[in-house]
N, C-alpha and C. Protein backbone atom coordinates (compact mmCIF):
# COMPACT_ATOMS: atom_id res chain seq x y z
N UNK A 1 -2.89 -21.77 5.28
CA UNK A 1 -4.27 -21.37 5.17
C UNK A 1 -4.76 -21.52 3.73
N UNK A 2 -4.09 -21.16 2.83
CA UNK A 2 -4.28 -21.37 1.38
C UNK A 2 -4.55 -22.62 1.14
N UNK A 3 -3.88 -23.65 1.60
CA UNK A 3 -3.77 -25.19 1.26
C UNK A 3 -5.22 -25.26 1.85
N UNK A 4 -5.95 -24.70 2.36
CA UNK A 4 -6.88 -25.37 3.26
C UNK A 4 -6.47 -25.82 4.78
N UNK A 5 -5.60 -25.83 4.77
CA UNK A 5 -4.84 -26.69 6.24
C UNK A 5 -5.13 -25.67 7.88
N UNK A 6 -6.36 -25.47 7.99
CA UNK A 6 -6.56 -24.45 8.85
C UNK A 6 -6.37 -24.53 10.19
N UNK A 7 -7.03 -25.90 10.54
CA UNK A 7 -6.20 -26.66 11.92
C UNK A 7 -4.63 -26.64 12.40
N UNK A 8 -3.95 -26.62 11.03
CA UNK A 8 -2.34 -26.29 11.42
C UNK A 8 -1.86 -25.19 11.68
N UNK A 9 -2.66 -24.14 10.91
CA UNK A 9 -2.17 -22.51 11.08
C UNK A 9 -3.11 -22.13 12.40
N UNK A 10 -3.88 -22.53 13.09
CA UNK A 10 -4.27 -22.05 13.67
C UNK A 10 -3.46 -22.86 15.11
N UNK A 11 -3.12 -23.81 15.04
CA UNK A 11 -1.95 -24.67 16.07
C UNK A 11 -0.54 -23.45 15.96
N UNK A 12 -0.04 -23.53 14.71
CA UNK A 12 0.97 -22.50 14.50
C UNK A 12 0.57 -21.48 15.17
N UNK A 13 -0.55 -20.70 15.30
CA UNK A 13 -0.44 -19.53 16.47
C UNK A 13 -0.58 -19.65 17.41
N UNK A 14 -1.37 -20.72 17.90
CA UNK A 14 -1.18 -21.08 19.27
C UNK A 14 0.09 -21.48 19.90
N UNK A 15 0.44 -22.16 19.28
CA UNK A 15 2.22 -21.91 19.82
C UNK A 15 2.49 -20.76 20.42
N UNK A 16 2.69 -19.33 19.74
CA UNK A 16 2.77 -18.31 19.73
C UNK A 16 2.27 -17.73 20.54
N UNK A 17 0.99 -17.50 20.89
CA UNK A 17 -0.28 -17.25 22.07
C UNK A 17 0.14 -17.93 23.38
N UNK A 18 0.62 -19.12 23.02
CA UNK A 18 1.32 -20.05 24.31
C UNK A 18 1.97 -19.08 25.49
N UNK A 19 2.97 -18.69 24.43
CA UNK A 19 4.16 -18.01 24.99
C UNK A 19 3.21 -16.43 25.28
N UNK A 20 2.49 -15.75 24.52
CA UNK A 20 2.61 -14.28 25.20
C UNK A 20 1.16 -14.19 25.80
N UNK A 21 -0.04 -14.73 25.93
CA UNK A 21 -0.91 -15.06 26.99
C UNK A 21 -1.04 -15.79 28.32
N UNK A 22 -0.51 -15.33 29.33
CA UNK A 22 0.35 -15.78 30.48
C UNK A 22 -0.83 -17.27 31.33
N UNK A 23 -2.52 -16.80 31.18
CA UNK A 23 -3.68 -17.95 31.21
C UNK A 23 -4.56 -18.39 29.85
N UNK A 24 -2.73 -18.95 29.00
CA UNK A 24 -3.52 -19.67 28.00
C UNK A 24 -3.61 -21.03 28.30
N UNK A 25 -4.41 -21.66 28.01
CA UNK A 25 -5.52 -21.88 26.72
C UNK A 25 -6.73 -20.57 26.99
N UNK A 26 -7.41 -20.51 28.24
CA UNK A 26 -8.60 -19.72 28.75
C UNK A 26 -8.77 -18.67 27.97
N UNK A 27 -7.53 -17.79 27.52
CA UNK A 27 -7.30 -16.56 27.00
C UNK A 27 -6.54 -16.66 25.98
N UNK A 28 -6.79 -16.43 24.65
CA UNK A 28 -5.95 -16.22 23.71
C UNK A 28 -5.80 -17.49 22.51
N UNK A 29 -6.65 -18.65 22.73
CA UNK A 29 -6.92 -19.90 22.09
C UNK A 29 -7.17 -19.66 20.39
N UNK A 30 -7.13 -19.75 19.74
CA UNK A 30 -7.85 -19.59 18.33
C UNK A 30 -7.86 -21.33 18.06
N UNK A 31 -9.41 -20.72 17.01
CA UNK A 31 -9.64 -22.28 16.37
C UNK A 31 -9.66 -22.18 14.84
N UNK A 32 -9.82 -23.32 14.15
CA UNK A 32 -9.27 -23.45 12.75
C UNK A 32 -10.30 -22.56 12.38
N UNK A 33 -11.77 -22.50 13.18
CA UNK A 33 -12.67 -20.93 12.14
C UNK A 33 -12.31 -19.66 12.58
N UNK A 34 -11.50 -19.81 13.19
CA UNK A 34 -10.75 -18.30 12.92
C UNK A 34 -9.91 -17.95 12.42
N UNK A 35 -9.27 -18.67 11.67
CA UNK A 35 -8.59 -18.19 10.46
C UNK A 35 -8.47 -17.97 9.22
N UNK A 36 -8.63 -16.77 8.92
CA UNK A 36 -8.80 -16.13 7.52
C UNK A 36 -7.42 -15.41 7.31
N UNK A 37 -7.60 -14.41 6.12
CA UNK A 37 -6.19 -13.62 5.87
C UNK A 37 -6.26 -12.99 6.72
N UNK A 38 -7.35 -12.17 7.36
CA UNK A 38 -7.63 -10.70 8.11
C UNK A 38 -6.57 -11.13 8.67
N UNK A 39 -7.10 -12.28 9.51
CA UNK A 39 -6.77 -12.71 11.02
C UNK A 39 -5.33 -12.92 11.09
N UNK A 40 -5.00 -13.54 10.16
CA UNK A 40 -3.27 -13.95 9.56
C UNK A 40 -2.74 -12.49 9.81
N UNK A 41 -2.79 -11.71 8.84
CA UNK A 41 -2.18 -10.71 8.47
C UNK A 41 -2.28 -9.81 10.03
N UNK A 42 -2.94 -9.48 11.30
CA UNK A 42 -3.17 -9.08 12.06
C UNK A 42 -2.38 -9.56 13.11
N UNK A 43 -2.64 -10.77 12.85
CA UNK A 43 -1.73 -11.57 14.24
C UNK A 43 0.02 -11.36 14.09
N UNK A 44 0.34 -11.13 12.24
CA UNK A 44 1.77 -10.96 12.20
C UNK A 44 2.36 -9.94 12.47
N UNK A 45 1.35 -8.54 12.27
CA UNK A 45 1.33 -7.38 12.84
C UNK A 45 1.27 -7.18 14.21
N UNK A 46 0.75 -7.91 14.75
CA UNK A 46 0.69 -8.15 16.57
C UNK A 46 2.88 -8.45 16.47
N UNK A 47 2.95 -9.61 15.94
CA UNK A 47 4.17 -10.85 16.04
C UNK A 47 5.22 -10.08 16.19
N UNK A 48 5.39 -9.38 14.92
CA UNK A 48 6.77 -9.31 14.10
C UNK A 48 6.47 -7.19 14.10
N UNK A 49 6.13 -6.83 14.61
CA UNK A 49 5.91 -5.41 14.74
C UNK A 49 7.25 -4.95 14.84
N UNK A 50 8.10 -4.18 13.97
CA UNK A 50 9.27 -3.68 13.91
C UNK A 50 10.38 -4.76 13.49
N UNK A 51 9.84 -5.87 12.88
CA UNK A 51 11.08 -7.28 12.31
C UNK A 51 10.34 -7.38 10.91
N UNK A 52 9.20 -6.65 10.82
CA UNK A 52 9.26 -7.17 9.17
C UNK A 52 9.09 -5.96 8.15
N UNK A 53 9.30 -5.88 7.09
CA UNK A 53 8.58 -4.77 6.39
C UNK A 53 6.90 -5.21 5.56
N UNK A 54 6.24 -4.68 6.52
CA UNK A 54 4.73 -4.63 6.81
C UNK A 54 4.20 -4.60 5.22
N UNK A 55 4.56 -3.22 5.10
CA UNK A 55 3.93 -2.71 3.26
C UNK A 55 4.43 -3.91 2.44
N UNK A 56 5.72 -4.73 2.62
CA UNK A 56 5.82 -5.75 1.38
C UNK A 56 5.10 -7.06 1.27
N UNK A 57 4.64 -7.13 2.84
CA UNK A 57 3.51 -8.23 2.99
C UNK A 57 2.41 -7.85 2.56
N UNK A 58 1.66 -6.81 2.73
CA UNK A 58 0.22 -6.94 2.16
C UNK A 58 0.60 -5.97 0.78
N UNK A 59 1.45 -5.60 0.35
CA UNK A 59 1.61 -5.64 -0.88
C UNK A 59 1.56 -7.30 -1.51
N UNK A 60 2.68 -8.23 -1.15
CA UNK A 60 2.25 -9.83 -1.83
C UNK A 60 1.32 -9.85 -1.77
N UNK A 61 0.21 -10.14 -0.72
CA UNK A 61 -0.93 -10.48 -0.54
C UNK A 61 -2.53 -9.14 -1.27
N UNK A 62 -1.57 -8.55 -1.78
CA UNK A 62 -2.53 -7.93 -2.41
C UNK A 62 -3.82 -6.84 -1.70
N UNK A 63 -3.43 -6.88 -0.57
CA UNK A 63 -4.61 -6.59 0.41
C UNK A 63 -4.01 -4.85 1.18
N UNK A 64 -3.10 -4.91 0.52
CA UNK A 64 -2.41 -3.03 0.30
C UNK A 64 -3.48 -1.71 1.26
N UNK A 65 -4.50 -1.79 -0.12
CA UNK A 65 -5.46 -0.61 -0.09
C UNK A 65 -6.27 -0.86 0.61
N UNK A 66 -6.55 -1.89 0.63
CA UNK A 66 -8.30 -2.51 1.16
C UNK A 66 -8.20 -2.61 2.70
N UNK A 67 -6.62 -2.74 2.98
CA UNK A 67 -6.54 -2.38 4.35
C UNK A 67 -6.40 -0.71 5.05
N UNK A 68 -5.38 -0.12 4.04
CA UNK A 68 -5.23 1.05 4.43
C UNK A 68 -6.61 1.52 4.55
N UNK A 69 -7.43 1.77 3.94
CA UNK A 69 -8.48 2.34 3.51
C UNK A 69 -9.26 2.06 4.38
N UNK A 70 -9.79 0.78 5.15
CA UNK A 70 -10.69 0.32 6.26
C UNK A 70 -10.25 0.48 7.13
N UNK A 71 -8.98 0.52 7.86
CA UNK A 71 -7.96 0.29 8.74
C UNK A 71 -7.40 1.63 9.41
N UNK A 72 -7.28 2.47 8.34
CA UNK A 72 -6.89 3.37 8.93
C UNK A 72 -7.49 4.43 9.07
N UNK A 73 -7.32 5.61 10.11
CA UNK A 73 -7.76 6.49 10.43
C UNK A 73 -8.58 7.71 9.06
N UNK A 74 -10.05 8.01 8.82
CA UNK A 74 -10.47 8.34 7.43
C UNK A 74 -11.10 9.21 7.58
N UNK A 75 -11.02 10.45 8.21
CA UNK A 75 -11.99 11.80 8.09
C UNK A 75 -11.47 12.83 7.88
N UNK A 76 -12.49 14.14 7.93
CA UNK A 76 -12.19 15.30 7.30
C UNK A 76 -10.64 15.68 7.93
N UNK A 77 -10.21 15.53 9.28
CA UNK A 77 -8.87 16.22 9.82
C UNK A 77 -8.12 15.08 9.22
N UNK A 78 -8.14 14.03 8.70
CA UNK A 78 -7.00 13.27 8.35
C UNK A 78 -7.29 12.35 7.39
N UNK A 79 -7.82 12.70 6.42
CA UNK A 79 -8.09 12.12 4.75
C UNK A 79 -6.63 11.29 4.60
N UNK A 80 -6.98 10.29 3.92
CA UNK A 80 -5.99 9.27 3.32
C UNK A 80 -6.07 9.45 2.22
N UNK A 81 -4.91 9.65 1.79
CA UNK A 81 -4.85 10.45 0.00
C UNK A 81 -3.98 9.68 -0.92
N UNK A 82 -3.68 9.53 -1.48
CA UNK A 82 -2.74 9.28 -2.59
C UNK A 82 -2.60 7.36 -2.62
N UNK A 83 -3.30 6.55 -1.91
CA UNK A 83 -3.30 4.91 -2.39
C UNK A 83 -4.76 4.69 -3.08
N UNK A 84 -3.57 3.94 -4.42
CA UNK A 84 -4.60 2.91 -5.19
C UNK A 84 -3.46 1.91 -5.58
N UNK A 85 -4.46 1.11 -6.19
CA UNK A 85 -4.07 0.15 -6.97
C UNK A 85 -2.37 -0.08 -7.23
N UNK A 86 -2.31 1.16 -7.74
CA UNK A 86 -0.97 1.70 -8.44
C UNK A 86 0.17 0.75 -7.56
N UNK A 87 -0.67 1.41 -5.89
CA UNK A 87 0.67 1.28 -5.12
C UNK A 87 0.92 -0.41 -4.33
N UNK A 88 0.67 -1.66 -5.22
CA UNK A 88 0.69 -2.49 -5.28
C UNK A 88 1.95 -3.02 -6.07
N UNK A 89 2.56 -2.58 -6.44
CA UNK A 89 3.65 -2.72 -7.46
C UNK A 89 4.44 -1.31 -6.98
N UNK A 90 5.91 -1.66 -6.98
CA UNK A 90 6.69 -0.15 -6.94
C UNK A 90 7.45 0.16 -8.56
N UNK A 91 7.87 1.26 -8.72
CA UNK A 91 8.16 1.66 -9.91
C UNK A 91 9.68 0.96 -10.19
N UNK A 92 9.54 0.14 -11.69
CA UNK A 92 11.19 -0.34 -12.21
C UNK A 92 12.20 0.58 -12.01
N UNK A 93 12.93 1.04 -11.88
CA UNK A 93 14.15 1.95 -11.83
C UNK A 93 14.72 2.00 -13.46
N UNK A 94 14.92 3.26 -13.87
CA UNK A 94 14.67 3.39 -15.30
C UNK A 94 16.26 2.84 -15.59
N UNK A 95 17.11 2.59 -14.77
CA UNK A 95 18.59 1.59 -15.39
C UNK A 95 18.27 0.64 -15.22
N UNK A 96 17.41 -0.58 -14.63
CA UNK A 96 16.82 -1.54 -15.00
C UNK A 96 16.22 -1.66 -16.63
N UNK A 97 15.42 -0.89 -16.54
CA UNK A 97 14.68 -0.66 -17.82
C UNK A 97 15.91 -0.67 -19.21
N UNK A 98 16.63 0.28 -18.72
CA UNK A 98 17.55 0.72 -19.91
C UNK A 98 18.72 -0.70 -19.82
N UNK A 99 18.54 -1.35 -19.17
CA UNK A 99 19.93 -2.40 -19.02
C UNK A 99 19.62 -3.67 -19.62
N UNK A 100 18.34 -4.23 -19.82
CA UNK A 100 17.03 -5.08 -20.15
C UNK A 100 17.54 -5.19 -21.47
N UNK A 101 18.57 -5.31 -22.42
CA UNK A 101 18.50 -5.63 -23.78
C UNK A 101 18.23 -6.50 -24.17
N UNK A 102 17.65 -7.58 -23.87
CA UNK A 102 17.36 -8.49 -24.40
C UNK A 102 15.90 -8.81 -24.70
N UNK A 103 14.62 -8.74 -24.07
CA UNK A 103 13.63 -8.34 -23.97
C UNK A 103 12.95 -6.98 -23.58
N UNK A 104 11.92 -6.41 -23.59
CA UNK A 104 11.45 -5.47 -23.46
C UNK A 104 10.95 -5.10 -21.92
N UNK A 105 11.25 -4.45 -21.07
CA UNK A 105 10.76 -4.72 -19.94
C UNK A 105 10.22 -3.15 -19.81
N UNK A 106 8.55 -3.60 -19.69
CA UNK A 106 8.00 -2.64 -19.31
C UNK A 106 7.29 -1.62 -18.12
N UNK A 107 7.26 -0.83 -17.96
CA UNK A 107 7.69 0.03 -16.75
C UNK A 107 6.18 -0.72 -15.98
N UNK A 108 5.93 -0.82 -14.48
CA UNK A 108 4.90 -0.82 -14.00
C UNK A 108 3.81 -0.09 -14.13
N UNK A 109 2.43 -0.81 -13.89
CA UNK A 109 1.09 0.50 -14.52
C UNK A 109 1.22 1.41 -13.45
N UNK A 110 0.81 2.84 -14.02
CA UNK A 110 1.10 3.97 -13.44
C UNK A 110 1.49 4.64 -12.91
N UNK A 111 3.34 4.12 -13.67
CA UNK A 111 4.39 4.58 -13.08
C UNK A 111 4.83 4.86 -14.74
N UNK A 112 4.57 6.17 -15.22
CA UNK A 112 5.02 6.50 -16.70
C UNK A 112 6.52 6.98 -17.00
C-alpha cells in the first residue's frame, strides 16, 4: 500500500476473503479504493486475532492512540486514561542503558 501498489494489496485480501466469505466475489470483494491503513490494519485484526501482538503493529505504524482513542469504548463509566504519545515507544531497560559503553544511549521520551 505504501509503494502505491493498491491493486495488489487489495488482490492480497481477496485471497483471504476467498477463503472466509463462503458467496465470494458477491460478498466480501474489496477494490484497490478501499485500501487505506484503516482498512489494512482492521482486516489484520479481523486475520490474525490471537497470532499477532496487535499493540506492536500499530505501535510501528504509529497509529497507537489515534486508534485507541476513536476506537475504543470513551465515556463517563469507562474513560480511557493513561495513552499518549509516550506510549509509542516502550521504556529502555536501565541494564541496557548502563551496558551501552560505548555511546550514550538515551532513555525513551517520557520514560525518566
Amino acid at each position: 500500500m505504501d509503494q502505491g501498489k493498491l491493486a495488489e494489496a487489495a488482490a492480497s485480501i481477496n485471497v483471504l476473503r476467498a477463503r472466509a466469505f463462503p458467496d465470494f466475489p458477491s460478498r466480501g470483494k474489496v477494490e484497490a479504493s478501499d485500501i487505506t491503513l484503516d482498512f489494512i490494519l482492521d482486516e489484520r485484526a479481523r486475520e490474525l486475532v490471537g497470532e499477532e501482538n496487535r499493540r506492536m503493529t500499530l505501535m510501528r505504524t504509529g497509529s497507537l492512540v489515534e486508534r485507541v482513542n476513536r476506537l475504543n469504548l470513551n465515556d463517563a463509566q469507562h474513560p480511557i486514561t493513561g495513552i499518549s504519545k509516550t506510549n509509542l515507544l516502550l521504556p529502555i531497560p536501565l541494564d541496557e542503558i548502563q551496558l551501552n559503553k560505548d555511546a550514550v544511549l538515551d532513555q525513551n521520551p517520557g520514560y525518566n
